[in-house]
PDB file of N, CA and C in Angstrom:
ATOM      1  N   UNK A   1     127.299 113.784  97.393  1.00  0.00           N
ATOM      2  CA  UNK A   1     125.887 113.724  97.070  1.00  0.00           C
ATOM      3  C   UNK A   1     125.447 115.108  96.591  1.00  0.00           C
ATOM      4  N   UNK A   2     125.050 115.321  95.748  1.00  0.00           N
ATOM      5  CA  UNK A   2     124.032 116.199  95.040  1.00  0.00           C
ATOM      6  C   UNK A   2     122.536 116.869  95.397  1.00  0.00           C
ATOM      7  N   UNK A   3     122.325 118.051  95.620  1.00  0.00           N
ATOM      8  CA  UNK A   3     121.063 118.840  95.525  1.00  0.00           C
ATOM      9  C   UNK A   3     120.165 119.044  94.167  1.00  0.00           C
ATOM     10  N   UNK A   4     119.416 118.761  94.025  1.00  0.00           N
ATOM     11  CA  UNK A   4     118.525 118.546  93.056  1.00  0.00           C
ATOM     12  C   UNK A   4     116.955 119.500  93.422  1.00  0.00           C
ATOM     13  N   UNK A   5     116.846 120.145  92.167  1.00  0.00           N
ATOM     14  CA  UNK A   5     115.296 120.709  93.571  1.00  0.00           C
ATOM     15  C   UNK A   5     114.639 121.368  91.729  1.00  0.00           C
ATOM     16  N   UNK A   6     113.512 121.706  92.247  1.00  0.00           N
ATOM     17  CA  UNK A   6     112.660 121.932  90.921  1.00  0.00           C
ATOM     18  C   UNK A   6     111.787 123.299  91.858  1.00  0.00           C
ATOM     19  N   UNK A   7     111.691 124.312  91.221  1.00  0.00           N
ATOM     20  CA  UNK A   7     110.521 125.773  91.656  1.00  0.00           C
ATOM     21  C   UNK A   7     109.567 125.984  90.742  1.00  0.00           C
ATOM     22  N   UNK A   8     108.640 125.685  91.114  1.00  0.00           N
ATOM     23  CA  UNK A   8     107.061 126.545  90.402  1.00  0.00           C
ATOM     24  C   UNK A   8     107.271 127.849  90.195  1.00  0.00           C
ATOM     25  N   UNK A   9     107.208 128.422  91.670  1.00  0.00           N
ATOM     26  CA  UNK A   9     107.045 129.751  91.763  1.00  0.00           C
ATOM     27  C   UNK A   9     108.160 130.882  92.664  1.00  0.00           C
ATOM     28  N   UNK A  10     109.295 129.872  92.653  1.00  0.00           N
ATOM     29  CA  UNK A  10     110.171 130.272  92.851  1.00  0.00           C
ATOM     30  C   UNK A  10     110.981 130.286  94.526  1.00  0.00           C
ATOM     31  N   UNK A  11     109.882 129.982  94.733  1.00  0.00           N
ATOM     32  CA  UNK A  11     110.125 129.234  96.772  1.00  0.00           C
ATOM     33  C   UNK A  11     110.967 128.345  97.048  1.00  0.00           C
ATOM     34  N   UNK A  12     110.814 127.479  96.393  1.00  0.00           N
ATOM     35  CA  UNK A  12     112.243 126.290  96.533  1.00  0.00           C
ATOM     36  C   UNK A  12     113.409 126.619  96.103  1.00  0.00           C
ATOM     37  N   UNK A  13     113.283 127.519  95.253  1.00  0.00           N
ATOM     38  CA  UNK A  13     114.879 128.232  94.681  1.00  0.00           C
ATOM     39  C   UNK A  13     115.294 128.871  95.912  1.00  0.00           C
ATOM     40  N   UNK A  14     113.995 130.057  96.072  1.00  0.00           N
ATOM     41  CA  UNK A  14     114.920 131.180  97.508  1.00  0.00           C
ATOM     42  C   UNK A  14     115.197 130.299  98.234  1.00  0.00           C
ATOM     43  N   UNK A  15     114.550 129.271  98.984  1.00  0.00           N
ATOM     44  CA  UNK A  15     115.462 127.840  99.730  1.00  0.00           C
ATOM     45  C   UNK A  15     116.777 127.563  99.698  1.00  0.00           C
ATOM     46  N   UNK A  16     116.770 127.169  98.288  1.00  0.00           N
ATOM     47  CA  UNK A  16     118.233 126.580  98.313  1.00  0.00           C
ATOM     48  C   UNK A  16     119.363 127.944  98.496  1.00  0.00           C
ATOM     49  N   UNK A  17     118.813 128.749  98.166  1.00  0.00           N
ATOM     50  CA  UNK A  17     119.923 130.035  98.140  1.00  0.00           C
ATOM     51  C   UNK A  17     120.438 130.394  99.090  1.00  0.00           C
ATOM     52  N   UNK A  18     118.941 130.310 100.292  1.00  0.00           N
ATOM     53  CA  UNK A  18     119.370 130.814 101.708  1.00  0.00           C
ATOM     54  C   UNK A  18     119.945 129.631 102.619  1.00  0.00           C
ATOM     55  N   UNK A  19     120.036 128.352 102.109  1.00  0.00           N
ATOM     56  CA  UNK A  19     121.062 127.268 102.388  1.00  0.00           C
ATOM     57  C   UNK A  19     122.511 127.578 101.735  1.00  0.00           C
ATOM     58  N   UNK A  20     122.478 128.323 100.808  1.00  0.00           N
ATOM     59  CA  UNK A  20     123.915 128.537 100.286  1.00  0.00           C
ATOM     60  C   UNK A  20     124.207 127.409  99.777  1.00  0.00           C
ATOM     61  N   UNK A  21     123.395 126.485  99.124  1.00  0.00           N
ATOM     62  CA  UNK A  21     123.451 125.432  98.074  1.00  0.00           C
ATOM     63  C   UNK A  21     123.989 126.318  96.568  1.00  0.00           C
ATOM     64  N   UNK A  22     125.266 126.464  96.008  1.00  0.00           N
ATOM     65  CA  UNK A  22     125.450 126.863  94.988  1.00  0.00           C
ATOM     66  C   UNK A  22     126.064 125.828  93.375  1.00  0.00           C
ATOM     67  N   UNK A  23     126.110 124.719  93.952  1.00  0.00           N
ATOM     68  CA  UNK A  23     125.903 123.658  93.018  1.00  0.00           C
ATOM     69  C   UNK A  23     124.995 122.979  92.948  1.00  0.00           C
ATOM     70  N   UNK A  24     123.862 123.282  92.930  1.00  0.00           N
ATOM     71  CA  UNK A  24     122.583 122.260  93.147  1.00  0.00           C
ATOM     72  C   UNK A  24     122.184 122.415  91.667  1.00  0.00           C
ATOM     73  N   UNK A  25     121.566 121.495  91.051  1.00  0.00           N
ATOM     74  CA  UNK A  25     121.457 120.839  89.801  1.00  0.00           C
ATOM     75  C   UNK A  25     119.635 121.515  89.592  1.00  0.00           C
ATOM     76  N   UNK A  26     118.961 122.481  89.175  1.00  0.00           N
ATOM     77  CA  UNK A  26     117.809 123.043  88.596  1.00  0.00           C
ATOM     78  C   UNK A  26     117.445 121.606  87.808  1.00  0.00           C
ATOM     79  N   UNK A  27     115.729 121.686  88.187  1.00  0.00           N
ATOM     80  CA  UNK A  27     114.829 120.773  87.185  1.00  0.00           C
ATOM     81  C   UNK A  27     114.410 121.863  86.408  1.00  0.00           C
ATOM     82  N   UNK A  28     114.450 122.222  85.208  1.00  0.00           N
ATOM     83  CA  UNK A  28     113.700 123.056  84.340  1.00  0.00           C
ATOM     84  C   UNK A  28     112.638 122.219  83.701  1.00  0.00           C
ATOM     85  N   UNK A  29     112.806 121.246  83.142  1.00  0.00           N
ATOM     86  CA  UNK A  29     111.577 120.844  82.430  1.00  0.00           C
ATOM     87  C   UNK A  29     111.824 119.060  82.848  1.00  0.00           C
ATOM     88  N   UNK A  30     112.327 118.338  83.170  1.00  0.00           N
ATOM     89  CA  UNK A  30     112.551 116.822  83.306  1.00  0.00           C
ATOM     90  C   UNK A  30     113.319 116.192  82.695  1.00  0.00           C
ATOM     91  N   UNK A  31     113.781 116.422  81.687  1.00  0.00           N
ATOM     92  CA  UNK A  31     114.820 116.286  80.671  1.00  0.00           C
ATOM     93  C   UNK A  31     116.408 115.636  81.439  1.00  0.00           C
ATOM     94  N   UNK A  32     116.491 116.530  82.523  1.00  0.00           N
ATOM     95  CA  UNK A  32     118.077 116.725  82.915  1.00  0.00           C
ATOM     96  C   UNK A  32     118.385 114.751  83.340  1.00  0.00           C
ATOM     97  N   UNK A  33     119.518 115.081  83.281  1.00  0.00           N
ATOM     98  CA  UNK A  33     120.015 113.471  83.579  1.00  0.00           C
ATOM     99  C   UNK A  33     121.209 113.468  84.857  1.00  0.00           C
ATOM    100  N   UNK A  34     121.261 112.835  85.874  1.00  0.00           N
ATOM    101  CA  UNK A  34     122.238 112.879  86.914  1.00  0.00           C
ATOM    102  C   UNK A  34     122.591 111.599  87.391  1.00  0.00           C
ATOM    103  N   UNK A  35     124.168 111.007  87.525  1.00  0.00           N
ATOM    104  CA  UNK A  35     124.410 110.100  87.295  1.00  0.00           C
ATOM    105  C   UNK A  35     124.941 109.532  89.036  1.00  0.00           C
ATOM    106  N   UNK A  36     124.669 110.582  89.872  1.00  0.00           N
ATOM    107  CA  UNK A  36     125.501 110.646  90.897  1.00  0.00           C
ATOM    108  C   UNK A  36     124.114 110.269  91.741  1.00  0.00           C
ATOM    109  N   UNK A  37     123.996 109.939  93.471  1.00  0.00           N
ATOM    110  CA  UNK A  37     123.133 110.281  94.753  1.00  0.00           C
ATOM    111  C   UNK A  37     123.017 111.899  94.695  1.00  0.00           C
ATOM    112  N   UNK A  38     121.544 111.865  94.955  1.00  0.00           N
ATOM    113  CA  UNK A  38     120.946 113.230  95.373  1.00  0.00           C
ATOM    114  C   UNK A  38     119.795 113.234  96.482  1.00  0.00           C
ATOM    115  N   UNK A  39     119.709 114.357  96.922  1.00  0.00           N
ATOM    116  CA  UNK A  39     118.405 114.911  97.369  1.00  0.00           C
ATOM    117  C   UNK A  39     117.540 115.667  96.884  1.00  0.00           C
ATOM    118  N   UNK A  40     116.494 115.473  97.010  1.00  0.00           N
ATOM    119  CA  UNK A  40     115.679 116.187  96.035  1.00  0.00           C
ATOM    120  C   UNK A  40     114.721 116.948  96.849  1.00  0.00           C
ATOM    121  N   UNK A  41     114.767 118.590  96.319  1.00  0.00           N
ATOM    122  CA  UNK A  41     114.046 119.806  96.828  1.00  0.00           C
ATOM    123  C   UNK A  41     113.366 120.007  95.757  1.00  0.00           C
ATOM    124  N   UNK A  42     111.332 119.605  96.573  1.00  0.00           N
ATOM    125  CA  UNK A  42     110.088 119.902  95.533  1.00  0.00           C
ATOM    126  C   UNK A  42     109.469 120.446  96.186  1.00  0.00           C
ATOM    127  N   UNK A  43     108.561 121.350  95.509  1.00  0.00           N
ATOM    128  CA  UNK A  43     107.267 121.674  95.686  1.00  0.00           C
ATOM    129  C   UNK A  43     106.569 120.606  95.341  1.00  0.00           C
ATOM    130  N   UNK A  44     104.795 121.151  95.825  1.00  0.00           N
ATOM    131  CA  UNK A  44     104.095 119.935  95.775  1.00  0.00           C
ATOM    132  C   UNK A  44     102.558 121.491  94.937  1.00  0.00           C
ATOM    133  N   UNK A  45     102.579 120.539  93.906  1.00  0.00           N
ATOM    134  CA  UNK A  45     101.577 121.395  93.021  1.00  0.00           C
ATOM    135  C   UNK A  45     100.195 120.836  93.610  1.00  0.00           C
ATOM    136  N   UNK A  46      98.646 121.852  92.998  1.00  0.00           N
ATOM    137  CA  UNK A  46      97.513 121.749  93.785  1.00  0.00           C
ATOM    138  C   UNK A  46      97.565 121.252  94.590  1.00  0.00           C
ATOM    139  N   UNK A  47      96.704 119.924  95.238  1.00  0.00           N
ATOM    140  CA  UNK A  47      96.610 119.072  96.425  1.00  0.00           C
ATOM    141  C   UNK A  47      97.197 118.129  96.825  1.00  0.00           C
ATOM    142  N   UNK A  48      98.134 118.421  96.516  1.00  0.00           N
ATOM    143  CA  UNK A  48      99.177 117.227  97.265  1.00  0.00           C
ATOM    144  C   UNK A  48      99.884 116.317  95.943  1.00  0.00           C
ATOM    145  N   UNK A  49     100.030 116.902  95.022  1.00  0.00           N
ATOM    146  CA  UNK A  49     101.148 116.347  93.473  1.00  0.00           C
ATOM    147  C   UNK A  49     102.398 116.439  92.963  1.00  0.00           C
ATOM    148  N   UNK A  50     102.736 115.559  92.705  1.00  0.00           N
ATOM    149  CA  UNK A  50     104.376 116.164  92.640  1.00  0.00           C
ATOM    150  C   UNK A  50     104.282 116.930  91.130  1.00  0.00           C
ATOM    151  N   UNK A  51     105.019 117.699  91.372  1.00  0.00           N
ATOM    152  CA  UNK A  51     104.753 118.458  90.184  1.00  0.00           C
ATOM    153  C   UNK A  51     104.877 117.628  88.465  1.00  0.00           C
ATOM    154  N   UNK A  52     104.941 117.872  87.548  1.00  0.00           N
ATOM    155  CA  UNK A  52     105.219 117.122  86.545  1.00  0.00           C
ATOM    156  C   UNK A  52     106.469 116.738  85.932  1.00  0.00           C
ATOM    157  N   UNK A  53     107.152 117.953  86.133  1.00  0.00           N
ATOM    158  CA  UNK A  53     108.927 118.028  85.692  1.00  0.00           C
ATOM    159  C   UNK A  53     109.362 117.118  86.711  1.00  0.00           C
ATOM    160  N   UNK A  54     109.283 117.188  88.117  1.00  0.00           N
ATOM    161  CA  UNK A  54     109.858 115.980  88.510  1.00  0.00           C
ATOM    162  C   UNK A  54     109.531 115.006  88.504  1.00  0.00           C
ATOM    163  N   UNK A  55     108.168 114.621  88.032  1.00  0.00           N
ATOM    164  CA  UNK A  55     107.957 113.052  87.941  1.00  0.00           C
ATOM    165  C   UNK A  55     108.184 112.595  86.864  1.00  0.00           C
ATOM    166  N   UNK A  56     108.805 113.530  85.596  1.00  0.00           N
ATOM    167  CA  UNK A  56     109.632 113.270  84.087  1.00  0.00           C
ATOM    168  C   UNK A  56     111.146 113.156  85.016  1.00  0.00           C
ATOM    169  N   UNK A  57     112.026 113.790  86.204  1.00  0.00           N
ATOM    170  CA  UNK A  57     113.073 113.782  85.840  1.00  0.00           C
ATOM    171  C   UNK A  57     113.280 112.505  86.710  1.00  0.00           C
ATOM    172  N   UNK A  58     112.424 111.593  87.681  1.00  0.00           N
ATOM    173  CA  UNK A  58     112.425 111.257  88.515  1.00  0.00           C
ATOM    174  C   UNK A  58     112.262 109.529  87.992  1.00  0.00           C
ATOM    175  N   UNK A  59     111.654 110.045  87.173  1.00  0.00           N
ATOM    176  CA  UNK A  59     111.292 108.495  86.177  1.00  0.00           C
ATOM    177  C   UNK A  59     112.375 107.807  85.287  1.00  0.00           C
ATOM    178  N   UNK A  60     113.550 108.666  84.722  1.00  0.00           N
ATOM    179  CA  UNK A  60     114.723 108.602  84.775  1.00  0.00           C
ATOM    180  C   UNK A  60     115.885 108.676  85.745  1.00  0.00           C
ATOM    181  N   UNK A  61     115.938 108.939  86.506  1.00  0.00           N
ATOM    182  CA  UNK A  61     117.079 109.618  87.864  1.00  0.00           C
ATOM    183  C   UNK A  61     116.507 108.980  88.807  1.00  0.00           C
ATOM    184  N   UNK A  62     115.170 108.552  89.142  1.00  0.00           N
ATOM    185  CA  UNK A  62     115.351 108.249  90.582  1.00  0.00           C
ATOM    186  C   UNK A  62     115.399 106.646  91.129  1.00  0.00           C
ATOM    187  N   UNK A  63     116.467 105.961  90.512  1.00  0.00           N
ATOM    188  CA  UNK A  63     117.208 105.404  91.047  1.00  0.00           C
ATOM    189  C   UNK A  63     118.367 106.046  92.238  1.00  0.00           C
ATOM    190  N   UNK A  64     118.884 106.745  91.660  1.00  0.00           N
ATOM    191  CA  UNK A  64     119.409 107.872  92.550  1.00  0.00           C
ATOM    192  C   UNK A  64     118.876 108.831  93.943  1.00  0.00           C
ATOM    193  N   UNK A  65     117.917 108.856  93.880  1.00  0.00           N
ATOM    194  CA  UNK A  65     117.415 109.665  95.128  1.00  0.00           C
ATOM    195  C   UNK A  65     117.053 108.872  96.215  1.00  0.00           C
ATOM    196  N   UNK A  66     117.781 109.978  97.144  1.00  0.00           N
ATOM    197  CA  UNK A  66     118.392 109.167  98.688  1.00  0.00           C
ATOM    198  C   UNK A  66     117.091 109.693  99.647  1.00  0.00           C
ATOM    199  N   UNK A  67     117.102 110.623  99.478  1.00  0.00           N
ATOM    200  CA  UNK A  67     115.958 111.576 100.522  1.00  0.00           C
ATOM    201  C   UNK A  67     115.284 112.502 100.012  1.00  0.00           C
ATOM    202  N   UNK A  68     114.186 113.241 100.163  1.00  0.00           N
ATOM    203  CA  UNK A  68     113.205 114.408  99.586  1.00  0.00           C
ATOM    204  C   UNK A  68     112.809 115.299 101.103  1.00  0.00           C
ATOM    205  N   UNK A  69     112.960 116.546 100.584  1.00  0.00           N
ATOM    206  CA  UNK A  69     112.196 117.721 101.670  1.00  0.00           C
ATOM    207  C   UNK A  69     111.284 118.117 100.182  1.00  0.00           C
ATOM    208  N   UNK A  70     110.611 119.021 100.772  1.00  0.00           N
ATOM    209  CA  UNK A  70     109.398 119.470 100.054  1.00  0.00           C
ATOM    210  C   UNK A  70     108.742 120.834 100.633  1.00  0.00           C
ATOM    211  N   UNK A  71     108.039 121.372  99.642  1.00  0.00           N
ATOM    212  CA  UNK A  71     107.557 122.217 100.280  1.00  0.00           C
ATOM    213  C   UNK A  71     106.084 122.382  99.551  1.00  0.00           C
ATOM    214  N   UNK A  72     105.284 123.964 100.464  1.00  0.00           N
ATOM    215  CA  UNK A  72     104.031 123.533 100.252  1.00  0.00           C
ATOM    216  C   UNK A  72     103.362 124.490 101.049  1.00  0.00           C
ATOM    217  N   UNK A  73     102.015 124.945 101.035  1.00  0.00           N
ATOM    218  CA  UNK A  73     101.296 125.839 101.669  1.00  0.00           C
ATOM    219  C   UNK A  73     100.648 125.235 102.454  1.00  0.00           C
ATOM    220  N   UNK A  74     100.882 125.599 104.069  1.00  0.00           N
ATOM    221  CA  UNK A  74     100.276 124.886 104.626  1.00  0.00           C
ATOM    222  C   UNK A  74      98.790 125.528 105.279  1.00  0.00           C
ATOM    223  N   UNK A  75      99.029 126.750 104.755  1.00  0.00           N
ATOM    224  CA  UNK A  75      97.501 127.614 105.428  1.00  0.00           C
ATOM    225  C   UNK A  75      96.406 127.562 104.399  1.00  0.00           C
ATOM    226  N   UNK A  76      97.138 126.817 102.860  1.00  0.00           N
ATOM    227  CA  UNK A  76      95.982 126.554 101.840  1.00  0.00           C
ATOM    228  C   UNK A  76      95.635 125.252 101.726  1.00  0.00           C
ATOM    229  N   UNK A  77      97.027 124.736 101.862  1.00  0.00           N
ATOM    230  CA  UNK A  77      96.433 123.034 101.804  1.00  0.00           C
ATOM    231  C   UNK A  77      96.806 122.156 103.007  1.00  0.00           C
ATOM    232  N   UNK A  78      96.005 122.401 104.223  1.00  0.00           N
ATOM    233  CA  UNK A  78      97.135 121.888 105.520  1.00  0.00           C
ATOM    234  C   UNK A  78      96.883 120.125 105.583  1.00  0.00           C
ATOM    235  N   UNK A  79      95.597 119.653 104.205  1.00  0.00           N
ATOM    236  CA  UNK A  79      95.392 118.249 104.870  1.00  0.00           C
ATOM    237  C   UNK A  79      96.674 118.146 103.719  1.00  0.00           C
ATOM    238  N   UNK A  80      97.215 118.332 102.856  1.00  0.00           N
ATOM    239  CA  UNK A  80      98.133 117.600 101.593  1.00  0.00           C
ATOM    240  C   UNK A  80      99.074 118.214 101.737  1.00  0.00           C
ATOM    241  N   UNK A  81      99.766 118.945 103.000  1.00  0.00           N
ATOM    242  CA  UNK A  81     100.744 119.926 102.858  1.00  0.00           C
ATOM    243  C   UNK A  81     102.121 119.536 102.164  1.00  0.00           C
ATOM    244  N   UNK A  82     102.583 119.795 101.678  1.00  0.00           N
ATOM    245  CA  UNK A  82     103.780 119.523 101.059  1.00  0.00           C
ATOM    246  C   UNK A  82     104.203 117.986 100.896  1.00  0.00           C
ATOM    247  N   UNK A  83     102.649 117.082 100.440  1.00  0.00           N
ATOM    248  CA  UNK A  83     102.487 116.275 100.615  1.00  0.00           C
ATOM    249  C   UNK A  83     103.282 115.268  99.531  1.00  0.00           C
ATOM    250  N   UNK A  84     103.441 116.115  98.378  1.00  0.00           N
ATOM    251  CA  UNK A  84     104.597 115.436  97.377  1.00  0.00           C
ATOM    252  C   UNK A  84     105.953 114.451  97.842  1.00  0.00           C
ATOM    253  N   UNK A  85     106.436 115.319  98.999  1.00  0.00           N
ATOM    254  CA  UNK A  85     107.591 114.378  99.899  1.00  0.00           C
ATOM    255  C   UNK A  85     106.779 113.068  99.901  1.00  0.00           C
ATOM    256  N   UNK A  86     105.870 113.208 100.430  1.00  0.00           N
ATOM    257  CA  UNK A  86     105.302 111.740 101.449  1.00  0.00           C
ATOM    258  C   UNK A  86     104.915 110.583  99.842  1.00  0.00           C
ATOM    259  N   UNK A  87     104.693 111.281  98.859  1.00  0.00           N
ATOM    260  CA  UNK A  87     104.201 110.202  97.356  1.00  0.00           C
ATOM    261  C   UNK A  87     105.433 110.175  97.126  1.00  0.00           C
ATOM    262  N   UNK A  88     106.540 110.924  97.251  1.00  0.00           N
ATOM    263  CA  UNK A  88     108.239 110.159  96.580  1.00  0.00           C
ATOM    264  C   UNK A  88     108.897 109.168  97.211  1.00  0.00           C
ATOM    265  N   UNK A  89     107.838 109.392  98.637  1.00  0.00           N
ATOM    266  CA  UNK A  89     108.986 108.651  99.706  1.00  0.00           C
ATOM    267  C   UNK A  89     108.876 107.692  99.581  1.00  0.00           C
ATOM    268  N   UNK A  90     107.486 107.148  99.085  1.00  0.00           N
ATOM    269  CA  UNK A  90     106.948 105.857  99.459  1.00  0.00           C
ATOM    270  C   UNK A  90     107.059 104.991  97.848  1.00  0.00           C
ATOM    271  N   UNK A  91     106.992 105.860  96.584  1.00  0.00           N
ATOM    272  CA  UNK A  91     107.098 105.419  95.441  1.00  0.00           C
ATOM    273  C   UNK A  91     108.851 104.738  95.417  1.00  0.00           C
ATOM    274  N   UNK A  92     109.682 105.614  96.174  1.00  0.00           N
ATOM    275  CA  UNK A  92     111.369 105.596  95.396  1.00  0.00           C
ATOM    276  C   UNK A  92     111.871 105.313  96.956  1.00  0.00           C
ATOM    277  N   UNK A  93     110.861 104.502  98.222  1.00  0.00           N
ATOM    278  CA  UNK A  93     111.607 104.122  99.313  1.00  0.00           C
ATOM    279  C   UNK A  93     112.544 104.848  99.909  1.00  0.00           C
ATOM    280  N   UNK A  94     111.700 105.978 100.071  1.00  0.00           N
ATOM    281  CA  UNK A  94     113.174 107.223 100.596  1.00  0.00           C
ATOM    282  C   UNK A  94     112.614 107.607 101.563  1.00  0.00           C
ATOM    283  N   UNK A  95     113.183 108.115 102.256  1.00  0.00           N
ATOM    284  CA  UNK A  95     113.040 109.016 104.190  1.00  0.00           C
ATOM    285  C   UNK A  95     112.580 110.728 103.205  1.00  0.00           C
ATOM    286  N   UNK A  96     111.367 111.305 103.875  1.00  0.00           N
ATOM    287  CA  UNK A  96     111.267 112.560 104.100  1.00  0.00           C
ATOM    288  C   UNK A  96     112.277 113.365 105.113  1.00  0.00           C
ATOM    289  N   UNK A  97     112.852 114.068 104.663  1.00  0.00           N
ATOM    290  CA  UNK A  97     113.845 115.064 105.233  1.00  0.00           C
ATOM    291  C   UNK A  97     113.149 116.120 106.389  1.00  0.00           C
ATOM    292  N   UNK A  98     112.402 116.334 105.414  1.00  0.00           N
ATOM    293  CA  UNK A  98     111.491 117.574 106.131  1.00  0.00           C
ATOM    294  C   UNK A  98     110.672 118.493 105.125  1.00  0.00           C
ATOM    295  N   UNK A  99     109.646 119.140 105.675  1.00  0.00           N
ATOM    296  CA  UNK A  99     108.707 119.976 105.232  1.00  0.00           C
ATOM    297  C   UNK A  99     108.467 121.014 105.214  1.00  0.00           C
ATOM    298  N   UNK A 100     108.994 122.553 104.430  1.00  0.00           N
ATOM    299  CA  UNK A 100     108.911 123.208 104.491  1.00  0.00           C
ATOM    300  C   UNK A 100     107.428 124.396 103.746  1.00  0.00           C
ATOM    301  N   UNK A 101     106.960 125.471 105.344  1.00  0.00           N
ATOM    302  CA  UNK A 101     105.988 126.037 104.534  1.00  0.00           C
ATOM    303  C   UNK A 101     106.743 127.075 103.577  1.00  0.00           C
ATOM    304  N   UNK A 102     106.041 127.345 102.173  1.00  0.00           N
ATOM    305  CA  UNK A 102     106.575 128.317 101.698  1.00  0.00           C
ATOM    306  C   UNK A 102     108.409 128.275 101.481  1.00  0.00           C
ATOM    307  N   UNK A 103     109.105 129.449 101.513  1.00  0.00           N
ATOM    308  CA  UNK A 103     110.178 129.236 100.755  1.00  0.00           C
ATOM    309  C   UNK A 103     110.974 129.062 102.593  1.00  0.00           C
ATOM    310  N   UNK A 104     109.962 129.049 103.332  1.00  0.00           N
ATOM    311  CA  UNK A 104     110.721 128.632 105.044  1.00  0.00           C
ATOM    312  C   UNK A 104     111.320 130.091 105.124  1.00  0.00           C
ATOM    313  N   UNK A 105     111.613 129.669 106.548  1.00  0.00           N
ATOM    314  CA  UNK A 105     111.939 131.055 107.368  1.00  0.00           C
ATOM    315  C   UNK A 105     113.114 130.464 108.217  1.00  0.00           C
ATOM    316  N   UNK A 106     114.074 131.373 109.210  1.00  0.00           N
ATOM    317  CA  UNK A 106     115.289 131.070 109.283  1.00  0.00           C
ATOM    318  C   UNK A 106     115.323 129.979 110.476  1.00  0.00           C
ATOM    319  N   UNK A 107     114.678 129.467 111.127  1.00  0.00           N
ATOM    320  CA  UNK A 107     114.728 128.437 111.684  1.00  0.00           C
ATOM    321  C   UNK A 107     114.281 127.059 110.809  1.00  0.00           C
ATOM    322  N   UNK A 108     113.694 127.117 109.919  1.00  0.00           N
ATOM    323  CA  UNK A 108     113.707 125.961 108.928  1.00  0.00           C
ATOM    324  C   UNK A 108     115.225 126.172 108.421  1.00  0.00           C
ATOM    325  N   UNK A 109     115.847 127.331 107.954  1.00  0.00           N
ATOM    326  CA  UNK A 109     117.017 126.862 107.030  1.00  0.00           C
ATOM    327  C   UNK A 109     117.991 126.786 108.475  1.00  0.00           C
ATOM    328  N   UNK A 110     117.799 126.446 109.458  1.00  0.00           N
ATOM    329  CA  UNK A 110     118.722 125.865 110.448  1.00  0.00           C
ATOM    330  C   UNK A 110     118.647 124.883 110.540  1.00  0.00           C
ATOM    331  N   UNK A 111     117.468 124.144 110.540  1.00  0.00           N
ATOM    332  CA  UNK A 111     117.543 122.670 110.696  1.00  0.00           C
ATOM    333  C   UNK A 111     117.618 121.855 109.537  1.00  0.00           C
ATOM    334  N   UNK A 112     117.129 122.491 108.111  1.00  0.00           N
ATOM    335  CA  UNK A 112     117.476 121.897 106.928  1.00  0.00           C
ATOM    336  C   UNK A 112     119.124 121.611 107.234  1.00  0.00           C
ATOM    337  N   UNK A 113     119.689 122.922 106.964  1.00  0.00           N
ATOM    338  CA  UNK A 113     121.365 122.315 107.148  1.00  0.00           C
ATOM    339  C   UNK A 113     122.410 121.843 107.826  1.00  0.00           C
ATOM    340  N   UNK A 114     121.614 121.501 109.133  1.00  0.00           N
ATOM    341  CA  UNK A 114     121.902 120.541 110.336  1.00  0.00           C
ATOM    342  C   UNK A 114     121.897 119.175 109.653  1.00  0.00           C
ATOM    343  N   UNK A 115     120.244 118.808 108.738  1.00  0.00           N
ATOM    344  CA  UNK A 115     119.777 117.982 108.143  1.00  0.00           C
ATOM    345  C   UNK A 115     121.038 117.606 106.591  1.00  0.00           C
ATOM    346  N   UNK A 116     121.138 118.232 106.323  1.00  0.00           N
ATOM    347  CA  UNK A 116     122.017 118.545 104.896  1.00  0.00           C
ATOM    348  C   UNK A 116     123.343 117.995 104.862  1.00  0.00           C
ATOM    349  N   UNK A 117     123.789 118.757 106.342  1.00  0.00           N
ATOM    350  CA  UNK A 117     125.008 118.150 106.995  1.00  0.00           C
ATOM    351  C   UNK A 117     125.461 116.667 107.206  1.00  0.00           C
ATOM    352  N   UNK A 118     124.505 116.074 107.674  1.00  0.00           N
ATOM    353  CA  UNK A 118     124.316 114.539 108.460  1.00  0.00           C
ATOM    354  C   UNK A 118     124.396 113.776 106.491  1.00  0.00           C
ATOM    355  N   UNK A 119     123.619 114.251 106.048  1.00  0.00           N
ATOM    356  CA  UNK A 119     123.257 113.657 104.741  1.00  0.00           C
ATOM    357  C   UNK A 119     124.192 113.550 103.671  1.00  0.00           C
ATOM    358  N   UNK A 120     125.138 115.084 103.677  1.00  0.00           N
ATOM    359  CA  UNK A 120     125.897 114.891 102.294  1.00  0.00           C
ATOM    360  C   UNK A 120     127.137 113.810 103.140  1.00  0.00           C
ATOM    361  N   UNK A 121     127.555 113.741 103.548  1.00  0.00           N
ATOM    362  CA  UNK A 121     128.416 113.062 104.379  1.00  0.00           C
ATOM    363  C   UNK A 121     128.603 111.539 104.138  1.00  0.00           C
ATOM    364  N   UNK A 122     126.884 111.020 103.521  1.00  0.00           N
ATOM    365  CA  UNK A 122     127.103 109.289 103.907  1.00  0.00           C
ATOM    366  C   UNK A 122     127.395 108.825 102.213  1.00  0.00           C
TER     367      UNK A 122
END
């Protein structure tokens, strides 16, 4: 299974890095095509939106997507926090993984790859 993840501002990238995800598949613009199961690492733009590139790459590909974490400010937007997970989950019938504030701190990237673990596996 495949990592998939899209950065605004560059938070979901330092994520995947400090998971030591080094094949994970970049959304640059929506375009990309993946033929395999993934998970998908988003931000969630203004109030609670999935950003646009993934709802272009998602509209193609997400037949494919198994699970979504997300991320999101939760001291700016705590009612919609990284609320994008919760509109993929329910559009593409997928389990939220988990929610990260910001690009997370080292007890999020412990339980992400506890989480990561259980997941690439099935």
């Amino acid at each position: 299974m495949k990592v998939v993840y899209a950065s605004l501002m560059g938070k979901t990238e330092s994520l995947v890095k400090k998971l030591g995800i080094t094949d994970a598949v970049k959304i640059e613009d929506g375009s990309e095509k993946i033929s395999e199961n993934f998970l998908l690492f988003t931000p969630t733009s203004g109030s609670g939106e999935i950003p646009e590139k993934v709802g272009k790459f998602l509209a193609s590909n997400g037949s494919n997507i198994k699970a979504v974490l997300a991320s999101g400010s939760a001291g700016i937007h705590p009612d919609t926090f990284a609320f994008a997970a919760d509109v993929i989950a329910k559009k593409y019938n997928v389990p939220v993984l988990y929610k990260v504030d910001g690009a997370g701190n080292d007890c999020d990237v412990v339980v992400i790859k506890k989480l990561l673990a259980a997941w690439m596996s099935k």
